[in-house]
Protein backbone atom coordinates (compact mmCIF):
# COMPACT_ATOMS: atom_id res chain seq x y z
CA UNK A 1 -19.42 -72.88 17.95
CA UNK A 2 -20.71 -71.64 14.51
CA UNK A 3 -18.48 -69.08 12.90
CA UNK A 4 -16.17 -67.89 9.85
CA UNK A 5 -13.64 -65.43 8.79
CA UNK A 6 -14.33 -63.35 5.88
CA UNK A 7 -12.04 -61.54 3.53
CA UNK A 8 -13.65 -58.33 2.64
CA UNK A 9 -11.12 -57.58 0.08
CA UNK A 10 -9.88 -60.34 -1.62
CA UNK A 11 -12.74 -62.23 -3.59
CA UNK A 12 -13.38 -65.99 -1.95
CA UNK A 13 -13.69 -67.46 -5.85
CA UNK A 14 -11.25 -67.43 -8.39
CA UNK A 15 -11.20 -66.45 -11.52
CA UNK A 16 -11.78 -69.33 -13.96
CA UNK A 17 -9.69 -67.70 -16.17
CA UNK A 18 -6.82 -66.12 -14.21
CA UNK A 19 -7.24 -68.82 -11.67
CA UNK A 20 -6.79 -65.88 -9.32
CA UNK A 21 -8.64 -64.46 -6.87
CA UNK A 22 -9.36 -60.83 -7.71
CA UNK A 23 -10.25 -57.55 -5.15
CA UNK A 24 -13.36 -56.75 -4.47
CA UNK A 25 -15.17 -53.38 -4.36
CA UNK A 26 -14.25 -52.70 -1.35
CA UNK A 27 -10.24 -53.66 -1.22
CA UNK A 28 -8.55 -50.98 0.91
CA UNK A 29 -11.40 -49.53 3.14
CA UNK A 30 -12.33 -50.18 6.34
CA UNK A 31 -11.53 -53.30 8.00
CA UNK A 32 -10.19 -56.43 5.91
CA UNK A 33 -11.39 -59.72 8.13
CA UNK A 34 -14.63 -59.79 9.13
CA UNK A 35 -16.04 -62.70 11.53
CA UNK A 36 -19.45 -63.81 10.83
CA UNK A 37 -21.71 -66.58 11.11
CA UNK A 38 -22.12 -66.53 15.17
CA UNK A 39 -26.12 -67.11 15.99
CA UNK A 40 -27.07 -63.91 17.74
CA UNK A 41 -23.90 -62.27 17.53
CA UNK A 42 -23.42 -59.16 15.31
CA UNK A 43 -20.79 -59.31 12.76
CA UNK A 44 -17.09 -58.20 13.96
CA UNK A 45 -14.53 -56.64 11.56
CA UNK A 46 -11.00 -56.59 12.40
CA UNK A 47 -7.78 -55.34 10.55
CA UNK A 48 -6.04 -58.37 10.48
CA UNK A 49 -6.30 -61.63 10.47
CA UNK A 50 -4.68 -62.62 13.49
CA UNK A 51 -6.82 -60.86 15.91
CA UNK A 52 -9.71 -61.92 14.06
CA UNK A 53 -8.77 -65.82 14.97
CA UNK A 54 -8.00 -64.79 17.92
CA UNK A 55 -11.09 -62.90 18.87
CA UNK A 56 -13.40 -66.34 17.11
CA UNK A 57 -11.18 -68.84 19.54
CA UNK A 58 -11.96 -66.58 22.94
CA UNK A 59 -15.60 -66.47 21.57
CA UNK A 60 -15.76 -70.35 21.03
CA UNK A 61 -14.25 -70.60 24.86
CA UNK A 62 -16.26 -68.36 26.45
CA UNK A 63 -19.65 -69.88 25.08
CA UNK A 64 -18.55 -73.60 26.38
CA UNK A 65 -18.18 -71.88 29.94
CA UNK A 66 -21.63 -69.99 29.27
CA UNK A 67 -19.43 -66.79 29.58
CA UNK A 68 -19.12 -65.40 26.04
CA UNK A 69 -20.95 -61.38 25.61
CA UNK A 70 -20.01 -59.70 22.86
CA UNK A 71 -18.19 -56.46 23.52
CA UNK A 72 -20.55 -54.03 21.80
CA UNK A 73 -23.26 -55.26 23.57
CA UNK A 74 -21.81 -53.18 26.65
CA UNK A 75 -21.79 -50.38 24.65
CA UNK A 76 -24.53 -48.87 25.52
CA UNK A 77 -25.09 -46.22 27.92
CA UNK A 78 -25.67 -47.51 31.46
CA UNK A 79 -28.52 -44.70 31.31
CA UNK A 80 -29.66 -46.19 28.27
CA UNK A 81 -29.78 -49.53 29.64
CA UNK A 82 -31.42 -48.40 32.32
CA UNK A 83 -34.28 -46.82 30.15
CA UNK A 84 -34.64 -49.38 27.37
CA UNK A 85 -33.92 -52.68 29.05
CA UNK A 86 -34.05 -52.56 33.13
CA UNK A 87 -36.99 -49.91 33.86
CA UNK A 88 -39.67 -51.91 31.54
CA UNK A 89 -39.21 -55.00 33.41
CA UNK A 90 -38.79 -53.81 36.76
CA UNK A 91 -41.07 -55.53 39.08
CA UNK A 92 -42.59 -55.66 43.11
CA UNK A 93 -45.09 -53.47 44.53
CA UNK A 94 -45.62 -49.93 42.78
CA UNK A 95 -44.20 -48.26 46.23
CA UNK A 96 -40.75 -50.23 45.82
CA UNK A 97 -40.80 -49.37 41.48
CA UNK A 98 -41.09 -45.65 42.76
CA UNK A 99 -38.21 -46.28 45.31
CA UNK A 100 -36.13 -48.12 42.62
CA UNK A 101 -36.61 -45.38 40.55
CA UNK A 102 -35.83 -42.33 42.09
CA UNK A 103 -32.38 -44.30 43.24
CA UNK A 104 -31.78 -44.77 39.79
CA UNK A 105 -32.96 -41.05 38.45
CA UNK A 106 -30.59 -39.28 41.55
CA UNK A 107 -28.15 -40.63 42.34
CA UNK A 108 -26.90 -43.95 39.65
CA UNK A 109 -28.29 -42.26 36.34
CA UNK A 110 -26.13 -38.28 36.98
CA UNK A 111 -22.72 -39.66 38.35
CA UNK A 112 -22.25 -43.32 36.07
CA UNK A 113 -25.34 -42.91 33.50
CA UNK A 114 -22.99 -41.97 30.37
CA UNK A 115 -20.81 -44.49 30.68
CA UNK A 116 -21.29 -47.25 28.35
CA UNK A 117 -22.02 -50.62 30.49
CA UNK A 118 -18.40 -52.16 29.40
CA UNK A 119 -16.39 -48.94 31.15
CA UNK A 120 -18.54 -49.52 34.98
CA UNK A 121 -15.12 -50.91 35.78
CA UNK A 122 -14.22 -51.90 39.41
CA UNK A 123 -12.32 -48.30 39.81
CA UNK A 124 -15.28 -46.17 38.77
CA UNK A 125 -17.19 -47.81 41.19
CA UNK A 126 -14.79 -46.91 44.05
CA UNK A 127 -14.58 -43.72 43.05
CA UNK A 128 -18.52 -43.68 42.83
CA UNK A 129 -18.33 -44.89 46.68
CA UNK A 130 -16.36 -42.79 47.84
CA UNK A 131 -18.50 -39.55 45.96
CA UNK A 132 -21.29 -41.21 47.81
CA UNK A 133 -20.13 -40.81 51.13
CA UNK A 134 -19.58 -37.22 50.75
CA UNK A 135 -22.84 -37.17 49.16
CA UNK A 136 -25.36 -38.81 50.72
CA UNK A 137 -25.37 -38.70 54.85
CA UNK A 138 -27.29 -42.27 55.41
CA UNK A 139 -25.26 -45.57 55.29
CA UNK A 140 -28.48 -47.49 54.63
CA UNK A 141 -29.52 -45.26 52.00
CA UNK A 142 -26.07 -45.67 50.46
CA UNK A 143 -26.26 -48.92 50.93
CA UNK A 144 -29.77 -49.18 48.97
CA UNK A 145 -28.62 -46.89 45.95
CA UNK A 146 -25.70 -49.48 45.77
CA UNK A 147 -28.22 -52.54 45.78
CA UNK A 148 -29.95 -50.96 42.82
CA UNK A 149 -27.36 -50.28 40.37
CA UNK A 150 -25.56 -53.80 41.48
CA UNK A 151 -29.12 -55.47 40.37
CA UNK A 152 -28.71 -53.08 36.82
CA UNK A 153 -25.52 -54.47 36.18
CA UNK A 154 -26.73 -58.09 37.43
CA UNK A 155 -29.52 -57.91 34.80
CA UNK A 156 -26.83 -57.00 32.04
CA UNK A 157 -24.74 -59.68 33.05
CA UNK A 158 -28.31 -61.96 32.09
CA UNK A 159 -28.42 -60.15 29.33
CA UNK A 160 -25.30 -61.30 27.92
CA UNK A 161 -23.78 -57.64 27.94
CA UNK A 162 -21.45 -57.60 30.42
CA UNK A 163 -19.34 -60.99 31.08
CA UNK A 164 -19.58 -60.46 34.90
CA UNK A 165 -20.99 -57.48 37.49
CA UNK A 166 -18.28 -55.34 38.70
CA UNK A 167 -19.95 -54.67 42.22
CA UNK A 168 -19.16 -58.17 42.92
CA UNK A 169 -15.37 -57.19 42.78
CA UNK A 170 -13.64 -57.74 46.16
CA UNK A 171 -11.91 -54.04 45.62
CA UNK A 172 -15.64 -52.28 45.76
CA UNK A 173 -16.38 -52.70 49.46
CA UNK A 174 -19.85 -51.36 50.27
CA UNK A 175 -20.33 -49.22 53.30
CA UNK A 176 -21.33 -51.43 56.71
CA UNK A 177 -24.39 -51.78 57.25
CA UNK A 178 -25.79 -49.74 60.23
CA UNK A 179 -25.81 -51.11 63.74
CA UNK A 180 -28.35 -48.16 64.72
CA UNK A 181 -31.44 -49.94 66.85
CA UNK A 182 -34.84 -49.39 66.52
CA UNK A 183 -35.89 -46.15 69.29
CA UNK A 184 -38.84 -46.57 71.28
CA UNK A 185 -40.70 -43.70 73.12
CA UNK A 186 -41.21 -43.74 76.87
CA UNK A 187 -44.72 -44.32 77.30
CA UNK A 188 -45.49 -41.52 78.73
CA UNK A 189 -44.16 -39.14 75.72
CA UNK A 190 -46.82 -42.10 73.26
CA UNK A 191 -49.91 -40.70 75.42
CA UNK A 192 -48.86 -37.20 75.17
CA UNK A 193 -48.97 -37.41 71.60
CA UNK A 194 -51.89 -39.22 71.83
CA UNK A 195 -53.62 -36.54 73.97
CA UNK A 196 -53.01 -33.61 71.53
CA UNK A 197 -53.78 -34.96 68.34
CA UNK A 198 -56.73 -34.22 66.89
CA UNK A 199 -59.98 -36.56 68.08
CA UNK A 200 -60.52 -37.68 64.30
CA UNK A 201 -56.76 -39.10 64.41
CA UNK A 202 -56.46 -40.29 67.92
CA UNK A 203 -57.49 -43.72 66.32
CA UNK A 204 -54.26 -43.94 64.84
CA UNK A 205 -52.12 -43.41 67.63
CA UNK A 206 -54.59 -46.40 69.52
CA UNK A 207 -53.55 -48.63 66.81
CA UNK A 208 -50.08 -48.03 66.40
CA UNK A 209 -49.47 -48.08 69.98
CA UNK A 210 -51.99 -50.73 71.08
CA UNK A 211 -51.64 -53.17 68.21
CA UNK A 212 -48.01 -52.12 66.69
CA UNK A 213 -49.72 -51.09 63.15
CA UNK A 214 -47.79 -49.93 60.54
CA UNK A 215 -49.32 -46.47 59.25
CA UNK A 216 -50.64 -47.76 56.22
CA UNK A 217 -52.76 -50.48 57.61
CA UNK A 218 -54.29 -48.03 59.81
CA UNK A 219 -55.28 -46.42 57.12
CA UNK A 220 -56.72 -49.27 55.41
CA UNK A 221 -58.37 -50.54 58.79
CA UNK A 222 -62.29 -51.44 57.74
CA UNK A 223 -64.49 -52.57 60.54
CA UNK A 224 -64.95 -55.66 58.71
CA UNK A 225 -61.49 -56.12 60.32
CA UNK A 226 -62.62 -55.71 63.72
CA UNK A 227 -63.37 -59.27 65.60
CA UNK A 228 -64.70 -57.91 69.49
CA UNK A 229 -65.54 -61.15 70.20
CA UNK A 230 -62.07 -62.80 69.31
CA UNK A 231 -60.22 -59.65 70.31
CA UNK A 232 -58.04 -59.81 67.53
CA UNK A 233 -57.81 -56.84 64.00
CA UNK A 234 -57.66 -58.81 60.85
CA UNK A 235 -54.66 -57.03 59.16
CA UNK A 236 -55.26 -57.65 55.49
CA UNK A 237 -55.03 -54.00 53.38
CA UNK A 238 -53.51 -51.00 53.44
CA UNK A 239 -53.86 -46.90 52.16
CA UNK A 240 -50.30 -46.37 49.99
CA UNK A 241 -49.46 -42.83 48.20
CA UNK A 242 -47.53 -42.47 45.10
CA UNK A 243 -47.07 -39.04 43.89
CA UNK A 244 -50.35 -38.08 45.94
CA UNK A 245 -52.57 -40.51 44.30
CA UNK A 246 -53.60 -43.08 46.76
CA UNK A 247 -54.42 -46.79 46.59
CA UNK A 248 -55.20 -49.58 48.41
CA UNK A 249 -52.85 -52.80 48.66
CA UNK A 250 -52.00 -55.97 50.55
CA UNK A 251 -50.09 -55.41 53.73
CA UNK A 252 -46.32 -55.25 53.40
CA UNK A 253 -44.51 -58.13 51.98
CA UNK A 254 -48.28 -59.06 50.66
CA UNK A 255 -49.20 -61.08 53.97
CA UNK A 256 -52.44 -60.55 55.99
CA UNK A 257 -52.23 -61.21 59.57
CA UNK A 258 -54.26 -61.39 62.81
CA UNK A 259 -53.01 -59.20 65.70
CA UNK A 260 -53.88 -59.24 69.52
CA UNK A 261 -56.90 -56.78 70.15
CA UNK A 262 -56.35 -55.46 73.72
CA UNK A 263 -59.80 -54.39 75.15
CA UNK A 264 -58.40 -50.87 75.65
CA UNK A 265 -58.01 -50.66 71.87
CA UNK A 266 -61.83 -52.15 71.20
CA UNK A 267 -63.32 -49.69 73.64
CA UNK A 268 -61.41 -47.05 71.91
CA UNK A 269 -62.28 -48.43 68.50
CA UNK A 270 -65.89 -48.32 69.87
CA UNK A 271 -65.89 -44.88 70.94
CA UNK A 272 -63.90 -43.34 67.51
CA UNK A 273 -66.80 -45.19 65.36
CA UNK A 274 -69.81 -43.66 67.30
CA UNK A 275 -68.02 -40.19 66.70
CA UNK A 276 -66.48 -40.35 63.28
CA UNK A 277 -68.67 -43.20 61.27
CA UNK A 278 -66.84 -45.15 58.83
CA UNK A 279 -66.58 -44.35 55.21
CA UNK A 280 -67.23 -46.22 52.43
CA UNK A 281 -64.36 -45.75 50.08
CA UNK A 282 -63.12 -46.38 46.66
CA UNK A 283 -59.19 -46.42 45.77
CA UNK A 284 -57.60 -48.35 42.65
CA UNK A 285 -56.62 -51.70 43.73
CA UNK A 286 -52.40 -52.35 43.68
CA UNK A 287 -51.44 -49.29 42.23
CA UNK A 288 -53.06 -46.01 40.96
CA UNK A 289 -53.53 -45.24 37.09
CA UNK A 290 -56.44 -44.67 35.12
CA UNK A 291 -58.21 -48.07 34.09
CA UNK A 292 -56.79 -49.71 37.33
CA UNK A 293 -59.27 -52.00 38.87
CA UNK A 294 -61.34 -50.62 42.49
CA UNK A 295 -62.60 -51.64 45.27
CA UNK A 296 -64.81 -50.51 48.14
CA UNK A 297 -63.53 -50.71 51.89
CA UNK A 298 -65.49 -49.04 54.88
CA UNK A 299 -62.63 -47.04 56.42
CA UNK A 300 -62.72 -46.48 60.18
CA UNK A 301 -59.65 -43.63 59.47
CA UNK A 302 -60.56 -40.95 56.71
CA UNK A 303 -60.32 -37.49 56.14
CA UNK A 304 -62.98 -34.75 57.20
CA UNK A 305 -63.76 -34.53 53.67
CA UNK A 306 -64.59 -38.63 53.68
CA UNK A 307 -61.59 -39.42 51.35
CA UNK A 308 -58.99 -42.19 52.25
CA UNK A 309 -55.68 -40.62 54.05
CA UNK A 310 -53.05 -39.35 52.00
CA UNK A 311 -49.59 -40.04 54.13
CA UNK A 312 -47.43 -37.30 53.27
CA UNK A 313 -50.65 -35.10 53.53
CA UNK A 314 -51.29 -36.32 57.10
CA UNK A 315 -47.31 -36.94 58.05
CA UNK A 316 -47.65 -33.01 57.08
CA UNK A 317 -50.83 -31.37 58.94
CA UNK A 318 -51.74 -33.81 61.43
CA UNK A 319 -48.47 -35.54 63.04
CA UNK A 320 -46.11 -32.76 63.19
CA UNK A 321 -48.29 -30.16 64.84
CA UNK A 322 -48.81 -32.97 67.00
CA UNK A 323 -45.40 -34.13 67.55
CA UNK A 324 -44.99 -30.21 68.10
CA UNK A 325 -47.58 -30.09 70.51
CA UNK A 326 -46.22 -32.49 72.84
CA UNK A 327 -43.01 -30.78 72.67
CA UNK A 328 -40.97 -33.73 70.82
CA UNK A 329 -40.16 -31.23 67.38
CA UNK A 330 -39.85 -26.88 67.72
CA UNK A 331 -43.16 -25.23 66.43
CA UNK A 332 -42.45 -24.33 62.57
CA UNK A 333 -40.68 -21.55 61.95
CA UNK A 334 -42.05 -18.58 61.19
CA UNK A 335 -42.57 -17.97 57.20
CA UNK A 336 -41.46 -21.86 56.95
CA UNK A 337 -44.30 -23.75 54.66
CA UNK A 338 -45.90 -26.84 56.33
CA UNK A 339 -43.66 -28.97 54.20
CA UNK A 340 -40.55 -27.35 55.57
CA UNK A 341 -41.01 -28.05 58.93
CA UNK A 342 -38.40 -30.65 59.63
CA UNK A 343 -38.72 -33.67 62.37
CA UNK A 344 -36.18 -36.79 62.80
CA UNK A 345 -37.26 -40.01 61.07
CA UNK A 346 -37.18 -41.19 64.05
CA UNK A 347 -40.26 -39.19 65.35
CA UNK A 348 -42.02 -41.01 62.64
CA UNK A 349 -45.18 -42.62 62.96
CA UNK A 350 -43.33 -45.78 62.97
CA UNK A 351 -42.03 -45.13 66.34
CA UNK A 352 -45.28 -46.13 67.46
CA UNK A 353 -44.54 -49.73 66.26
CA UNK A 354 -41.04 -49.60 68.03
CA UNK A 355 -42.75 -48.35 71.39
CA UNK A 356 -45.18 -51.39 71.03
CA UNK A 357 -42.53 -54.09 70.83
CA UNK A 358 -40.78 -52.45 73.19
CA UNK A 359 -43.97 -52.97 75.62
CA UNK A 360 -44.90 -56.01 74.50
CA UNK A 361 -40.98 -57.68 75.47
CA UNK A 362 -40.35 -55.97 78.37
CA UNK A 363 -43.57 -57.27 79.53
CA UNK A 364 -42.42 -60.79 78.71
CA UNK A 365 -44.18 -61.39 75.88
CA UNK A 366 -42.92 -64.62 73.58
CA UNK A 367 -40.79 -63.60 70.39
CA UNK A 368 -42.39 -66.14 68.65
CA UNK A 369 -45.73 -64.21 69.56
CA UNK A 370 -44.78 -61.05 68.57
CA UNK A 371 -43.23 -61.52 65.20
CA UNK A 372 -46.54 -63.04 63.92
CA UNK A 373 -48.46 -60.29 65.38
CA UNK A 374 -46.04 -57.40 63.84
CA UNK A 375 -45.87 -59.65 60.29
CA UNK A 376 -41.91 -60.51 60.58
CA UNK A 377 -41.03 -63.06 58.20
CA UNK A 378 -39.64 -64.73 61.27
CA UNK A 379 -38.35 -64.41 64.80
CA UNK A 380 -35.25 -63.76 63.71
CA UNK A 381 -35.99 -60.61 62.06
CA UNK A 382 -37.98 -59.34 65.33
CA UNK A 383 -35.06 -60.19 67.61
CA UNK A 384 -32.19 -58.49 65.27
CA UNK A 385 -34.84 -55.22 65.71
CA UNK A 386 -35.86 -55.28 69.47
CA UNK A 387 -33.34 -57.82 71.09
CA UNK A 388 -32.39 -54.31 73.15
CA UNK A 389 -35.65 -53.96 74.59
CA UNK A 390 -35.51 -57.26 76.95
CA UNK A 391 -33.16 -56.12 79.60
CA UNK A 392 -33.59 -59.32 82.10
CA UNK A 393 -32.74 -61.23 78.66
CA UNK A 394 -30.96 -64.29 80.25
CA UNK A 395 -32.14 -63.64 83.77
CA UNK A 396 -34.29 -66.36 83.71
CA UNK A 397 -32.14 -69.00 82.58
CA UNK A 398 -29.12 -68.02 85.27
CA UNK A 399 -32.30 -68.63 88.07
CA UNK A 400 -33.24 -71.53 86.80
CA UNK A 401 -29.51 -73.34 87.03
CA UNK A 402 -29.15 -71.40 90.17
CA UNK A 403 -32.06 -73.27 91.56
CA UNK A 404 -30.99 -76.67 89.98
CA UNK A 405 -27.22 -76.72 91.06
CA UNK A 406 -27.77 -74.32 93.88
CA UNK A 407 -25.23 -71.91 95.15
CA UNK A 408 -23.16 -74.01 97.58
CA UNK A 409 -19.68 -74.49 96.87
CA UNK A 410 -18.80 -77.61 98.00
């Protein structure tokens, strides 16, 4: 490793007279031994010249291991570091950069932002966990604020301004994560809601119930999508909202699919497009901005006024009066503003999705099956969800080596 010590107040020549070496300008002030001559590194004073060799030796080690960060580096403000170095390069879909940052702006940035990156020691962060609890009421929320400022302090550690991330420290134990299982509704309380919704939006209750859609792809559902004669929906778009503006965008996790079409759901389908004729409609493509390229998509789902749905808009006017309706949430309270009126996350349109798998497994239907058609990365992921919702799980196997060894005990 490069690298020299410097005396900044004796002169490194001597005099060709005196054959000493005289003071320089600056003998007396600040720090004597400065350490230099380190590609990339800043220059490092120190007041003697012990620590400085001392401080150039643990430099030289820690670059051989790959593990050498200067300490002013961590300096900065984690808020700073945040701003200047971690925000610009965030990436992923503009729905997960919005979730990313409002983690970062509520709850990482006001509790740990003014400390520089070098004091996020292993004790502020349990002392940051424990706040949280008190805090914030969701494990898997805590659990996603603690993701986020883990990946900030992994990116420093890339950075070369921290020499390791403290959330990695066996003392900083991160809340469980929740055992709580996907909810399905009964069936019956699915076509209530669907009965006493509006006619424009009992399309999306069809979909999400008939074809486990996620909200946003029933938003972006074109009848381009539509294949009657294969009886499948062509799942490749969807209608996202960030701060009101939407856009259109791939399906989540950016895979298209092709789910089952039930002819219940076509016939439906049918009957919605006679009555409410799709919409031509043109969104930003990816994310909204100005400049951001467009496209045009025939929408089967769109508002009265022939613009694409807005989610918290229709979440808002169109699903809780519903919800209400069927008696799953109170009517608002009086004086209350739409946007006050509370319902359970788990009343969310998403339910829809459980209710489906829910159907689809008790009915017998392959796990293999079903992950493809509800765009699981595997089966895995559909079975850690919805295992609960096969009851006569292992039923079948027990008959089958009853029937094989039979029942006789001799």
């Amino acid at each position: 490793m490069a690298g020299y010590i410097e005396d900044r107040w004796i002169k490194k020549k001597k005099d060709p007279v005196t054959g000493k070496r005289e003071r320089t300008a600056r003998y007396g002030k600040g720090k004597r031994y400065k350490v230099a001559g380190i590609p990339g590194i800043r220059d490092r004073s120190f007041e003697t010249l012990e620590d400085a060799k001392a401080w150039l030796r643990r430099a030289a080690t820690d670059e051989e291991r790959g593990e050498f960060v200067d300490p002013r580096d961590g300096s900065i403000t984690l808020a700073d570091y945040i701003a200047l170095h971690w925000a610009p390069g965030r990436g992923g879909a503009p729905k997960t950069q919005q979730n990313q940052e409002r983690r970062a702006r509520l709850h990482i940035v006001p509790h740990l932002g003014q400390l520089p990156l070098k004091s996020v020691t292993p004790a502020e962060l349990r002392a940051y966990i424990a706040k949280l609890e008190v805090t914030v009421s969701s494990v898997d929320y805590r659990r996603g604020i603690l993701s986020e400022l883990s990946s900030i302090l992994e990116a420093a550690v890339d950075d070369k301004r921290l020499a390791r991330n403290p959330m990695r420290a066996k003392s900083v134990r991160w809340p469980k994560a929740s055992q709580e299982r996907r909810e399905a509704w009964l069936l019956a309380t699915a076509l209530r809601v669907r009965e006493v919704i509006s006619p424009r939006n009992r399309i999306a209750v069809v979909l999400g119930l008939g074809c486990g859609l996620r909200q946003g792809e029933v938003f972006g559902l074109s009848p381009e999508d539509i294949d009657y004669a294969r009886g499948v929906l062509h799942v490749r778009r969807q209608v996202q909202t960030i701060s009101g503006r939407p856009y259109f965008a791939l399906p989540k996790g950016a895979k298209t699919r092709v789910v089952d079409m039930p002819s219940s759901v076509a016939e439906e389908l049918k009957r919605h497009g006679k009555e409410f004729p799709p919409v031509e409609v043109e969104l930003p493509w990816e994310k909204p901005g100005p400049g951001r390229p467009t496209r045009k998509f025939s929408l089967e789902l769109t508002t009265r006024f022939s613009n694409a749905i807005a989610v918290n808009t229709w979440n808002t006017y169109t699903w809780k009066p519903a919800l209400a309706a069927a008696g799953i949430i109170p009517p608002r309270p009086e004086g209350a503003k739409p946007w006050q009126w509370e319902a359970a996350p788990k009343d969310g349109f998403h339910v829809l999705r459980h209710t489906y798998a829910s159907i689809m497994l008790e009915a017998g239907e392959s796990v293999v099956t079903l992950a493809r058609w509800l765009g699981h990365s595997s089966p895995a992921v559909t079975l850690s969800y919805y295992a609960h919702f096969m009851p006569d799980a292992g039923s079948k196997g027990r008959t089958a080596i009853d029937g094989l060894l039979g029942r006789q005990g001799d």
